[in-house]
C-alpha atoms as a PDB file:
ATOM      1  CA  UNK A   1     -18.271  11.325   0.394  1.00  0.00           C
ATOM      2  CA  UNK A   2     -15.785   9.932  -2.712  1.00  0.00           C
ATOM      3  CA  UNK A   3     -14.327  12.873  -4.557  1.00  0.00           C
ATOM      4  CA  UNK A   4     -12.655  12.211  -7.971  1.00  0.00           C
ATOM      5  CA  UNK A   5      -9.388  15.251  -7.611  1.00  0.00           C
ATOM      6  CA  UNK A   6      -6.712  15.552 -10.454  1.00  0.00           C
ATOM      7  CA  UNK A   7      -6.655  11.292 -10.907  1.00  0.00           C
ATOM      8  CA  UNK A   8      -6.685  10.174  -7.080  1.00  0.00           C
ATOM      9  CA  UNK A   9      -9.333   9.160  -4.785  1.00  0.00           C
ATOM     10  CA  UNK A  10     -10.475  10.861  -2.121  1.00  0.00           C
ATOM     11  CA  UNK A  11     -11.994  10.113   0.912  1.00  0.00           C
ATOM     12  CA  UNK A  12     -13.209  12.446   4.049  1.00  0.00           C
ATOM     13  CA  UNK A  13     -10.261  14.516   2.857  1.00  0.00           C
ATOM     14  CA  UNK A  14      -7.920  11.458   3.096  1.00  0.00           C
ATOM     15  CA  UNK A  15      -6.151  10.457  -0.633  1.00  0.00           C
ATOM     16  CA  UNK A  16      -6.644   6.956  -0.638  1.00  0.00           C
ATOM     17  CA  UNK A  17      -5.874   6.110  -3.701  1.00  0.00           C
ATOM     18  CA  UNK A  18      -4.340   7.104  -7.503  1.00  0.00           C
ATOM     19  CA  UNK A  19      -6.425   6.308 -10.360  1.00  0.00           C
ATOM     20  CA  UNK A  20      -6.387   6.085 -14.028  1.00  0.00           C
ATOM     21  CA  UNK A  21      -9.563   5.708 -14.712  1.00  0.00           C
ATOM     22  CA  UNK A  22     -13.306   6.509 -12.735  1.00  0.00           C
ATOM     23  CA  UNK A  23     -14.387   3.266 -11.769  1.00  0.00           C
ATOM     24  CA  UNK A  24     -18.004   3.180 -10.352  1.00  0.00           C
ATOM     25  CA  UNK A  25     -17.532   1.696  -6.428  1.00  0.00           C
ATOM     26  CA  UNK A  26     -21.190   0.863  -6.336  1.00  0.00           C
ATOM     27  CA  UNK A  27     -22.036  -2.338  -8.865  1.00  0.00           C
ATOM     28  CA  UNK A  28     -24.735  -3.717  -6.339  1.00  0.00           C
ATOM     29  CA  UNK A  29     -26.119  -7.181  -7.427  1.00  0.00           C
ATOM     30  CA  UNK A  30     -29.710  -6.063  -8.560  1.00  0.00           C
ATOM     31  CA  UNK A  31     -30.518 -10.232  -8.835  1.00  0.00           C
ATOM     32  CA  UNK A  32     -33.702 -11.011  -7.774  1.00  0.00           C
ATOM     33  CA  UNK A  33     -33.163 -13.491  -5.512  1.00  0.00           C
ATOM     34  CA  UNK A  34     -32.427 -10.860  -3.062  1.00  0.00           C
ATOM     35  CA  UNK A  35     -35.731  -9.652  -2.843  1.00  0.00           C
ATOM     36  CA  UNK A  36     -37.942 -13.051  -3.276  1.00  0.00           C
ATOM     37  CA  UNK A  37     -37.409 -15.312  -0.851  1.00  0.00           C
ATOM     38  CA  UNK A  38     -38.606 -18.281  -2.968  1.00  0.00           C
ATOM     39  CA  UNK A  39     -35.538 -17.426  -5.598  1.00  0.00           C
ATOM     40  CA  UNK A  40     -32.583 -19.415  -5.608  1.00  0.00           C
ATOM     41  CA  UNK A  41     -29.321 -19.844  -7.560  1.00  0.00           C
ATOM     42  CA  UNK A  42     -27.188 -23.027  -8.543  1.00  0.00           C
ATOM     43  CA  UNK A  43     -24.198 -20.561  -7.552  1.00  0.00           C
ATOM     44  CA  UNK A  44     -23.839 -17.532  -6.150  1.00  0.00           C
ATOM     45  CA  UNK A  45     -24.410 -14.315  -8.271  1.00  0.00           C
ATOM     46  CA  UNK A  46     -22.686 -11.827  -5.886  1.00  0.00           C
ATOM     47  CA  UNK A  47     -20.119 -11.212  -2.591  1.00  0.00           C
ATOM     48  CA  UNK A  48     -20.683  -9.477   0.293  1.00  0.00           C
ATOM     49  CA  UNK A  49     -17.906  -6.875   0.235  1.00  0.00           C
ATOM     50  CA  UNK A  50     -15.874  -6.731   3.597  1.00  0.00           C
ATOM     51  CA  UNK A  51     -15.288  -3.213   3.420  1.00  0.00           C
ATOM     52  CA  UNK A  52     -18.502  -1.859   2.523  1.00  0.00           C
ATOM     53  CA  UNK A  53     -21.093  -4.449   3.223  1.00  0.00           C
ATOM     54  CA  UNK A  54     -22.730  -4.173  -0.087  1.00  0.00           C
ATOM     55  CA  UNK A  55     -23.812  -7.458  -2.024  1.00  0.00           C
ATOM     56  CA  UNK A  56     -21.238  -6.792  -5.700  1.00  0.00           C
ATOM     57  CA  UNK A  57     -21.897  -8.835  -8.813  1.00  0.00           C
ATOM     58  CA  UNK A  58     -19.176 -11.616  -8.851  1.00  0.00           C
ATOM     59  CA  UNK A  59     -17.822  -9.672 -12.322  1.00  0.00           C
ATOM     60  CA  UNK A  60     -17.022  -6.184 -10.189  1.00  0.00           C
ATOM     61  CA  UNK A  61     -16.402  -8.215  -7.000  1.00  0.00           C
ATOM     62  CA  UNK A  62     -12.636  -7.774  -7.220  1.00  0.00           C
ATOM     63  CA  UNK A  63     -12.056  -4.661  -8.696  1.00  0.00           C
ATOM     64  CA  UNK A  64     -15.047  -3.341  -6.245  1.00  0.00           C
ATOM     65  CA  UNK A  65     -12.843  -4.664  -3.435  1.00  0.00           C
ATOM     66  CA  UNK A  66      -9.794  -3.175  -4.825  1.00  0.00           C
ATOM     67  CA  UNK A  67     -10.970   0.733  -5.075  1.00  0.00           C
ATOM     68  CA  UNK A  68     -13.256  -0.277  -1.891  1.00  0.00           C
ATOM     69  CA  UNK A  69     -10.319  -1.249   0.748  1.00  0.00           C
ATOM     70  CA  UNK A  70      -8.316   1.646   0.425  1.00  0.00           C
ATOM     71  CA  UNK A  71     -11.211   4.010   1.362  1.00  0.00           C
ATOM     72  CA  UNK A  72     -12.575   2.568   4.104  1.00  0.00           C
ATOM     73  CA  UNK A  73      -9.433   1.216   5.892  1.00  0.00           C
ATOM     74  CA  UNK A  74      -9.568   3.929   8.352  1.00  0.00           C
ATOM     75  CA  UNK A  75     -13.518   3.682   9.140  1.00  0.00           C
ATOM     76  CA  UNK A  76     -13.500   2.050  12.524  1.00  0.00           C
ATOM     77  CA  UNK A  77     -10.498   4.192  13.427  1.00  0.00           C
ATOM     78  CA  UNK A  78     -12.557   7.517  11.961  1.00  0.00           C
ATOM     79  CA  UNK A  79     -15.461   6.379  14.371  1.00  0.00           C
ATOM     80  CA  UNK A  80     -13.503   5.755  17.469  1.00  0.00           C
ATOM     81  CA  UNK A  81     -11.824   9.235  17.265  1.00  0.00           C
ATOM     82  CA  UNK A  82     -15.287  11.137  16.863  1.00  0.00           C
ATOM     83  CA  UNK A  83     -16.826   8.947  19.679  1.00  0.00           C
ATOM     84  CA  UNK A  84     -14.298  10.426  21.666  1.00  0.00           C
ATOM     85  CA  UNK A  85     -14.128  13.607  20.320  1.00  0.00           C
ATOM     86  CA  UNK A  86     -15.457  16.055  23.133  1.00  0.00           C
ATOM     87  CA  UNK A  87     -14.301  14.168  25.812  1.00  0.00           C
ATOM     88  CA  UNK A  88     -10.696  14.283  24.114  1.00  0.00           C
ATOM     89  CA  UNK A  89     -10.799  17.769  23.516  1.00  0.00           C
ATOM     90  CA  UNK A  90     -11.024  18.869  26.975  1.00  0.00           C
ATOM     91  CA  UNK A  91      -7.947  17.793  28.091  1.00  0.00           C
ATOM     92  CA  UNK A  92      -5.786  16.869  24.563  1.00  0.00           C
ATOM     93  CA  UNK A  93      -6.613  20.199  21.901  1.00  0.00           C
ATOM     94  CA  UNK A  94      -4.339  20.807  19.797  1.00  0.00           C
ATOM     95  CA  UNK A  95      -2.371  17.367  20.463  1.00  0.00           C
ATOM     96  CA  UNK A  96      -2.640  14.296  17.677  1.00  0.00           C
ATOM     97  CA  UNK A  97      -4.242  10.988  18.954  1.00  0.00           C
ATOM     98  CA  UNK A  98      -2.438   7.975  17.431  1.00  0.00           C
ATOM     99  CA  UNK A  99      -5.299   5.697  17.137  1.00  0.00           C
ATOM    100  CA  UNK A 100      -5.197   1.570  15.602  1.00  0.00           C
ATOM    101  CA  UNK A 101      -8.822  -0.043  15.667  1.00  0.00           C
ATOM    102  CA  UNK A 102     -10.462   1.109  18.464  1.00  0.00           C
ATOM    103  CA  UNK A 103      -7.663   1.648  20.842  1.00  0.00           C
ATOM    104  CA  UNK A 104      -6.261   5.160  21.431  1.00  0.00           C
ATOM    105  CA  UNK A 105      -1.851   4.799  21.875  1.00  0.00           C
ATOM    106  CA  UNK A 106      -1.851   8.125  23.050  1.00  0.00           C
ATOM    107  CA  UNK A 107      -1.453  12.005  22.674  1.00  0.00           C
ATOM    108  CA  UNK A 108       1.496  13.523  21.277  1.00  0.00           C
ATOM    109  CA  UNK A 109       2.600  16.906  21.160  1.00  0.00           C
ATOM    110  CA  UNK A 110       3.396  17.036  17.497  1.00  0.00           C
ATOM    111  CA  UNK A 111       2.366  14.919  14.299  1.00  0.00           C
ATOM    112  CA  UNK A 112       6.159  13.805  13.790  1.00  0.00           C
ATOM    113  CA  UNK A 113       6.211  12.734  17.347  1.00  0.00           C
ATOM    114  CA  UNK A 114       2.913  10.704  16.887  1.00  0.00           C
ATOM    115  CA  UNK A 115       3.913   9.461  13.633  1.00  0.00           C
ATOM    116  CA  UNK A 116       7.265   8.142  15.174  1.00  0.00           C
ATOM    117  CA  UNK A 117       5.192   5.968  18.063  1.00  0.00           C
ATOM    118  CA  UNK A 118       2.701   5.029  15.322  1.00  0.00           C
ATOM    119  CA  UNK A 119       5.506   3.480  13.060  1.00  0.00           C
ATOM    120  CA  UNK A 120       7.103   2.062  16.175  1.00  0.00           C
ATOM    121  CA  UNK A 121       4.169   0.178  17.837  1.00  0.00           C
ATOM    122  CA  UNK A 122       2.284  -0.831  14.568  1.00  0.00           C
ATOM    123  CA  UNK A 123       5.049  -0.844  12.058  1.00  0.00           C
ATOM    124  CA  UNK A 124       4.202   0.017   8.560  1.00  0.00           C
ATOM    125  CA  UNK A 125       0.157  -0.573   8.489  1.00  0.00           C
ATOM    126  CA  UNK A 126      -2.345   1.470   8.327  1.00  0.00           C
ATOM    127  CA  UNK A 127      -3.016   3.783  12.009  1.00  0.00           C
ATOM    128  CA  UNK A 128      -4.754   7.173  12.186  1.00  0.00           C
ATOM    129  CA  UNK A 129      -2.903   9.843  13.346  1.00  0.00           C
ATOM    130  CA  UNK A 130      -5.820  13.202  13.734  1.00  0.00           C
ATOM    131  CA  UNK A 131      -5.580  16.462  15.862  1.00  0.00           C
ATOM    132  CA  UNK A 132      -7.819  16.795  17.908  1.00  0.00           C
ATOM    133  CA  UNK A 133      -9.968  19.524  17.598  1.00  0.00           C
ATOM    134  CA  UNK A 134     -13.708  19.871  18.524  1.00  0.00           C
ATOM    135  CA  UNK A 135     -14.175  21.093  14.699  1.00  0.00           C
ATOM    136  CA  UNK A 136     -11.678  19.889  12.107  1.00  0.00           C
ATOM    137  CA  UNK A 137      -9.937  22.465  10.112  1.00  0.00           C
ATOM    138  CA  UNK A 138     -10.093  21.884   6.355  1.00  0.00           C
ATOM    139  CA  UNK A 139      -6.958  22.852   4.241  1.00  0.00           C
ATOM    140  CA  UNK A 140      -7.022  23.325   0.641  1.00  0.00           C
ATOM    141  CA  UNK A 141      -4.099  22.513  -1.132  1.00  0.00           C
ATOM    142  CA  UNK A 142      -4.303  23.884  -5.260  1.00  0.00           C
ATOM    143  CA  UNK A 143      -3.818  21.172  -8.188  1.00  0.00           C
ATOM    144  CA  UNK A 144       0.308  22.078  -9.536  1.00  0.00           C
ATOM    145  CA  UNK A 145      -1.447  22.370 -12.789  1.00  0.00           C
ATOM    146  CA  UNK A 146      -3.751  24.875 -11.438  1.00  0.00           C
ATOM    147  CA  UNK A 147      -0.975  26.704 -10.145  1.00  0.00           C
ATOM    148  CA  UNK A 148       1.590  26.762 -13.111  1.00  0.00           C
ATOM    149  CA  UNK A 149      -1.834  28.132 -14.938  1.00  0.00           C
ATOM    150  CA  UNK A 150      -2.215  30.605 -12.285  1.00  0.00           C
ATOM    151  CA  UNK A 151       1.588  31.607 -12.275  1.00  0.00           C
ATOM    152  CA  UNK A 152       1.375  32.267 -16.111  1.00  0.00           C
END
C-alpha cells in the first residue's frame, strides 16, 4: 500500500521517497490496441514499466518510472525475507538478516552491526536490512508538526 505522510512517500512502512507534489503512480495506457488484437500503432503508445510491470502512456512513462523505482527497489528483497520467514525465525529471532536480491549475507546481532557488513559487501546500494520476527512490529513515529501542536 502507497501512503502519502507529511510530503514523503511511503511504502510497506519504508519512506521511499520526498515529494512536493501527489503524483498519481498509476497512468495505465487505456489504448485500445491492448485489448483488440487486430489494432495496431505506427509507434508505440506506452512502456512497460520495469518496476511495476504496468503498460504507462509514453507522456507519464518517465515520471511514472521516477516515483515507481524508489518504491519497489526492495520488492524481490521484501519477498525473499518472508519466504524465509518461519524457517528464519526458529533459529535467528530477534537478529537482523542483511539480505541483497535473493541472497541472505547473514544474521547479525544488532542493526549497526548488519548495517556495517551491508555497507561493506554491497557498498552504498540499496540492501534490506529486517529483524526477524515471525510478526513485524509496527512503530509509529508523530509528524514534528504534530508534536510542536501537541506541546503547545
Amino acid at each position: 500500500m502507497l501512503v502519502i505522510v507529511d510530503s514523503a512517500v511511503v511504502y510497506q512502512g519504508i519512506i521511499v521517497s520526498e515529494i512536493s507534489t501527489v503524483f498519481e503512480l498509476r497512468v495505465e495506457c487505456d489504448c485500445a490496441c491492448h485489448t483488440n488484437k487486430h489494432m495496431f500503432h505506427c509507434g508505440p503508445c506506452c512502456r512497460q514499466c520495469p518496476y511495476c510491470s504496468k503498460n504507462i502512456a509514453l507522456h507519464s512513462y518517465d515520471k511514472h518510472k521516477e516515483v515507481c523505482a524508489p518504491i519497489h527497489s526492495l520488492d524481490v528483497e521484501l519477498g525473499y525475507f518472508d519466504e524465509h520467514r518461519e524457517e528464519w525465525c526458529r533459529d535467528h529471532t530477534g537478529q537482523f538478516a542483511v539480505i541483497k536480491g535473493a541472497t541472505l549475507k547473514g544474521f547479525y546481532d544488532t542493526s549497526n552491526d548488519a548495517y556495517k557488513i551491508g555497507l561493506d559487501e554491497y557498498g552504498l546500494v540499496s540492501f534490506l536490512i529486517k529483524e526477524v520476527q515471525l510478526i513485524d512490529r509496527v512503530e509509529y513515529f508523530p509528524s514534528p508538526f504534530v508534536m510542536r501542536v501537541l506541546d503547545e
